[in-house]
Protein backbone atom coordinates (compact mmCIF):
# COMPACT_ATOMS: atom_id res chain seq x y z
CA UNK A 1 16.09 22.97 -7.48
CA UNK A 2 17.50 19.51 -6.69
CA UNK A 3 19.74 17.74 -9.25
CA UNK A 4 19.73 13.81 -10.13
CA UNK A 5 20.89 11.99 -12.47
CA UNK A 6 19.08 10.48 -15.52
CA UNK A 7 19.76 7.00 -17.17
CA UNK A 8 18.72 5.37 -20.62
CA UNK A 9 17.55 2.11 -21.02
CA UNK A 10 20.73 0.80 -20.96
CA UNK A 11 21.66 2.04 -18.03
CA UNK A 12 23.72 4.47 -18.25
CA UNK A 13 23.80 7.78 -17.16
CA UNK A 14 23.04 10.31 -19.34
CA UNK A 15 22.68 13.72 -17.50
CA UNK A 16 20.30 15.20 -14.89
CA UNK A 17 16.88 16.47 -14.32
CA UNK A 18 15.73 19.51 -11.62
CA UNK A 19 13.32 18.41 -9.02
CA UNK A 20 11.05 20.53 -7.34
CA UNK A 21 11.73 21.74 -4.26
CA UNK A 22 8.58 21.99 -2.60
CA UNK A 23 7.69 18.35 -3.51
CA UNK A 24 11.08 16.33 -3.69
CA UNK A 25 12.52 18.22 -1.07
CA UNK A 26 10.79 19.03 2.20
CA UNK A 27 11.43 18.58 5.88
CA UNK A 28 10.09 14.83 6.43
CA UNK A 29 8.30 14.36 9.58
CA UNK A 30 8.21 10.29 10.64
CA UNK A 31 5.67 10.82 12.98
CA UNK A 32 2.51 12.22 10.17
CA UNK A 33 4.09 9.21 7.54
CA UNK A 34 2.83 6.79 10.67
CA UNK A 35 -0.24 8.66 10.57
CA UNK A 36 -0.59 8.53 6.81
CA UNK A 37 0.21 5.25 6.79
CA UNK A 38 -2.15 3.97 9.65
CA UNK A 39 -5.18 5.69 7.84
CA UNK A 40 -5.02 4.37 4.68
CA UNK A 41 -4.03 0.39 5.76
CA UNK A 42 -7.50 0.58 8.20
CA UNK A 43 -9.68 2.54 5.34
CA UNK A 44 -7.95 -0.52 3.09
CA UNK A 45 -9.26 -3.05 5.86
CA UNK A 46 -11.54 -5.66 4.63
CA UNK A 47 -13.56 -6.35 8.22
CA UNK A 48 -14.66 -10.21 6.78
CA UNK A 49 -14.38 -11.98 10.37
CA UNK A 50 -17.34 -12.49 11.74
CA UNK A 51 -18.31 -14.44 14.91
CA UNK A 52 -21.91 -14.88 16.79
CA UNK A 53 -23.38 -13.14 19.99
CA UNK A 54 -25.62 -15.80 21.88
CA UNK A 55 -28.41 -13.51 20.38
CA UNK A 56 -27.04 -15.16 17.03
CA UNK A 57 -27.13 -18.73 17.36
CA UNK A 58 -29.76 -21.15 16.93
CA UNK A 59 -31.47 -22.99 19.88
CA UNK A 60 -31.98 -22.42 23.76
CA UNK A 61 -35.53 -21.51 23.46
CA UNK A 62 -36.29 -23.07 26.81
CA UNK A 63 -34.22 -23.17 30.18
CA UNK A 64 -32.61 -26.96 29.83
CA UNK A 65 -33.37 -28.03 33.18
CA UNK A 66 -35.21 -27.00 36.27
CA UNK A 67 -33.06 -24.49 38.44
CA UNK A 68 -33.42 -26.69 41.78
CA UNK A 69 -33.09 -30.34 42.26
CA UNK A 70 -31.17 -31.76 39.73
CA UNK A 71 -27.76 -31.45 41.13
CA UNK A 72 -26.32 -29.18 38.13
CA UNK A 73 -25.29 -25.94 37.86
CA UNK A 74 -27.98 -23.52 36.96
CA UNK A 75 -28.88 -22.54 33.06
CA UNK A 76 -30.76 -20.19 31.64
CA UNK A 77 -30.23 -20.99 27.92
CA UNK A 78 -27.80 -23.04 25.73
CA UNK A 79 -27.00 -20.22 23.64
CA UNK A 80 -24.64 -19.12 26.64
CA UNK A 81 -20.97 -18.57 25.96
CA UNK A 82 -20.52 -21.13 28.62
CA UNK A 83 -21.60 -24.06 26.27
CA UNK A 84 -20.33 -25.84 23.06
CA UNK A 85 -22.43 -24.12 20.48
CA UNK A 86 -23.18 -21.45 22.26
CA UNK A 87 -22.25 -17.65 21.25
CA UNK A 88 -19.43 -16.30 21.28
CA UNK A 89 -17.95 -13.44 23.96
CA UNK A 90 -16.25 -10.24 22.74
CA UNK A 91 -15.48 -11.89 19.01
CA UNK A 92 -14.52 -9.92 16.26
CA UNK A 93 -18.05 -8.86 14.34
CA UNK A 94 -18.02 -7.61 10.59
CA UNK A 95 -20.04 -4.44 11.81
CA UNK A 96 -17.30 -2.65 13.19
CA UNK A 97 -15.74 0.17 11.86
CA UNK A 98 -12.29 0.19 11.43
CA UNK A 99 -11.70 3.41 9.32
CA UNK A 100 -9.54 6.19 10.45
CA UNK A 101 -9.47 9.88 9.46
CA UNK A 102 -6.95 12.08 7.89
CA UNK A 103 -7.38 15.54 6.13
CA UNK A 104 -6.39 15.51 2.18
CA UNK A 105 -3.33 18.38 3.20
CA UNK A 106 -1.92 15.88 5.25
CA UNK A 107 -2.35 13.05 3.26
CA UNK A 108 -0.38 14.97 0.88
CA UNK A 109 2.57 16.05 2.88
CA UNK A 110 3.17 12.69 3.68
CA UNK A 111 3.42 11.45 0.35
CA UNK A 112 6.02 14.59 -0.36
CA UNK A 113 7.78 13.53 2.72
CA UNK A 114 8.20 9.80 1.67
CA UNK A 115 9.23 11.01 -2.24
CA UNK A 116 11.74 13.64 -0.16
CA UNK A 117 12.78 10.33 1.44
CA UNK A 118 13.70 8.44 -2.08
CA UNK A 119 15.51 11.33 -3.27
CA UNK A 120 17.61 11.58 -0.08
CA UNK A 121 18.17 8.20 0.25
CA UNK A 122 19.45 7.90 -3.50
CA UNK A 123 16.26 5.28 -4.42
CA UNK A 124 14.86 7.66 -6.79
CA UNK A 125 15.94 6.68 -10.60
CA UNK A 126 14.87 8.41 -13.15
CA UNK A 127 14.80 7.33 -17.20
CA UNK A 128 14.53 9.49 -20.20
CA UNK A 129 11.97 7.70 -21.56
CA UNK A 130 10.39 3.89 -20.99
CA UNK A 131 9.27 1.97 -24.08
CA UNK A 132 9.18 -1.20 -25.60
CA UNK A 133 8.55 -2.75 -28.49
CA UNK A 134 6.49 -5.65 -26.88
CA UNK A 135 4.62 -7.18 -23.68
CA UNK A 136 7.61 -9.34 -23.23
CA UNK A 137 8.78 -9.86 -19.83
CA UNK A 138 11.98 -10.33 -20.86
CA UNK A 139 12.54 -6.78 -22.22
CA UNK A 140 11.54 -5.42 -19.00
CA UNK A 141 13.63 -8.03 -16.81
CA UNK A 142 16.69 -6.48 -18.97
CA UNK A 143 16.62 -3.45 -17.98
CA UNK A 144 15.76 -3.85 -14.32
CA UNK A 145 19.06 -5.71 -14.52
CA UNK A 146 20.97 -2.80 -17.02
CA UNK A 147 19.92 -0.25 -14.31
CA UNK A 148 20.39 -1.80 -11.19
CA UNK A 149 23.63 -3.30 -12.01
CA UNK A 150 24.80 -4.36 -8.69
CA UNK A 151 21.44 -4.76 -6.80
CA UNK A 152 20.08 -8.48 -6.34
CA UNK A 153 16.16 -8.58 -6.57
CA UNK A 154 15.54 -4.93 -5.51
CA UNK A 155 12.08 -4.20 -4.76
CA UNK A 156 10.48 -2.04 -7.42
CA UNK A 157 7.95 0.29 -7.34
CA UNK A 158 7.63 1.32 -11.46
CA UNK A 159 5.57 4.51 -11.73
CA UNK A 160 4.29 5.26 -15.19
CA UNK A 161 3.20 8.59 -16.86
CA UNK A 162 -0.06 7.32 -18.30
CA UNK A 163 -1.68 3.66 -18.68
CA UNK A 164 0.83 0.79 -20.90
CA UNK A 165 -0.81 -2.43 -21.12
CA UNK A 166 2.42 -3.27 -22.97
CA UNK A 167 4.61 -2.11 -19.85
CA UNK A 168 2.33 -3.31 -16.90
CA UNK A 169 1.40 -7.05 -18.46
CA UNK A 170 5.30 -7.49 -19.32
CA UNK A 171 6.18 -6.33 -15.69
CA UNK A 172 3.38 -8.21 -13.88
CA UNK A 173 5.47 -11.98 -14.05
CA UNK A 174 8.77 -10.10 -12.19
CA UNK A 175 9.44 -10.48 -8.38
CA UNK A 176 9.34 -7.48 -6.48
CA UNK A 177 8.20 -5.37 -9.11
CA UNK A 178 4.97 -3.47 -9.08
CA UNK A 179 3.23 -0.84 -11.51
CA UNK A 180 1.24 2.60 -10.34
CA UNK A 181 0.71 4.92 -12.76
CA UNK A 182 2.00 8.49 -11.42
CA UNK A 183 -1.01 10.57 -10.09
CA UNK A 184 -1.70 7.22 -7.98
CA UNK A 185 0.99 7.03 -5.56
CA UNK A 186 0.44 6.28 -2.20
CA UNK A 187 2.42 6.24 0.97
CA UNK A 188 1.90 2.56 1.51
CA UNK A 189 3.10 1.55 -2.09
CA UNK A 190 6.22 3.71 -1.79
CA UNK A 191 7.30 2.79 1.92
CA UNK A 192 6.62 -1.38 0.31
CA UNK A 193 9.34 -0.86 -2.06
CA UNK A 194 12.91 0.08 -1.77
CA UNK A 195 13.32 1.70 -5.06
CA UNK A 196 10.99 3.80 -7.25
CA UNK A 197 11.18 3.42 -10.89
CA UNK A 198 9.98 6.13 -13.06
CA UNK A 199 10.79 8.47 -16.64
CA UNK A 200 10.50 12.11 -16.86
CA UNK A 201 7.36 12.40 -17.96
CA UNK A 202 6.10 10.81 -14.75
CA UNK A 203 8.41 13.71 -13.26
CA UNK A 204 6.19 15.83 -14.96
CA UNK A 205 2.82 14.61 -13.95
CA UNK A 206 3.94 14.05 -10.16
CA UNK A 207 4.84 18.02 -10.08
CA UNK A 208 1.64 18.86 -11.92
CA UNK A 209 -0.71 16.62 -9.89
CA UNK A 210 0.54 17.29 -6.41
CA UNK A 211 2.02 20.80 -6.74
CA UNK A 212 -1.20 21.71 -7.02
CA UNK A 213 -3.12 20.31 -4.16
C-alpha cells in the first residue's frame, strides 16, 4: 500500500490514506501515455474545415476559349485550381477521418500510469471530505487558497465522488480550475492540470471503477 497524507478543509493535515498499489502505483511507461493521449485528442477532433475540389464549385461548363489562335494559354474549364474561383488542390475536406484506435486495456494503463505520476510527483491531495454550505465561489476560492498555501494559481483538476451542482457551479468562475466527477477521468484532463483535487470517497470510486477493468 502507498501512504499520503490527508488534509481538511482548512488545510491542514490530518493523517493519511492507503492507495492501491496496482492503480496508484505502477511502472509508468511515457511512450503508451503519448499513445493514449494521441487517440483520444483525434477521436475528440471536430473535422469542421472544409474546402472545394474543382468538382465542387460552380461554373466552367464550357472550355472559355478556343484551344488555338487566341494567343492564351490553353483551358479546359474555370473550375481549375489554376484560376480565381476555381477549386481548391489537396485542401483539408470535412470527410476525412481523423480517428485513431486504442484497445480499452490500454486506455486504462495509461490513465493508472498518469495517476502513478501525481502520486510520485507529490500533485495528488487528498481531503476528508468536500462540502459546502452554498454555490458560492468564494467558499471554494478559500480553500484552494487554505490548501495550496504557497502555490500561485495552480492548475486544478477537482475530481468529485458523485455529481454537486453546489460544488461544480461555485468552482466554474475560478482560473485554472476544472471539475470531473471520478469514474470520468481521462488522460488528457489529468496531463492539462498540474494538481488533482479530490476527497476520499473519490479514492473510493477511482479503486472501484478502474480496479476492475
Amino acid at each position: 500500500m502507498i501512504k499520503i497524507p490527508t488534509y481538511n478543509l482548512e488545510g491542514e493535515k490530518t493523517g493519511t490514506i492507503d492507495l492501491s498499489e496496482s492503480i496508484f502505483g505502477i511502472e509508468i511507461n511515457n511512450d503508451l501515455i503519448y499513445q493514449a493521449v494521441n487517440a483520444q485528442n483525434a477521436n475528440n477532433r471536430f473535422n469542421i474545415a472544409h474546402t472545394k475540389t474543382r468538382g465542387d464549385v460552380s461554373g466552367g461548363g464550357k472550355k472559355p476559349w478556343r484551344q488555338k489562335g487566341t494567343g492564351r494559354a490553353r483551358h479546359g474549364s474555370i473550375r481549375s485550381p489554376l484560376w480565381k474561383g476555381g477549386g481548391v488542390t489537396f485542401g483539408p475536406r470535412n470527410d476525412e477521418n481523423f480517428s485513431r484506435k486504442i484497445n480499452k486495456k490500454a486506455r486504462r494503463k495509461a490513465l493508472l500510469m498518469v495517476l502513478t505520476s501525481k502520486v510520485q510527483d507529490k500533485e495528488l491531495i487528498v481531503l476528508d471530505e468536500l462540502k459546502i454550505s452554498d454555490s458560492k465561489t468564494k467558499l471554494i476560492a478559500n480553500i484552494i487558497k487554505k490548501v495550496f498555501k504557497d502555490k500561485k494559481g495552480p492548475s486544478i483538476l477537482l475530481a468529485v465522488s458523485k455529481k454537486d451542482n453546489s460544488v461544480i457551479k461555485a468552482a466554474k468562475n475560478i482560473a485554472n480550475l476544472n471539475t470531473i466527477l471520478s469514474d470520468s477521468l481521462n488522460v488528457v484532463d489529468l496531463l492539462s492540470s498540474k494538481y488533482l483535487l479530490l476527497d476520499k470517497e473519490s479514492i473510493k470510486v477511482i479503486e472501484k471503477v478502474y480496479g476492475s477493468i
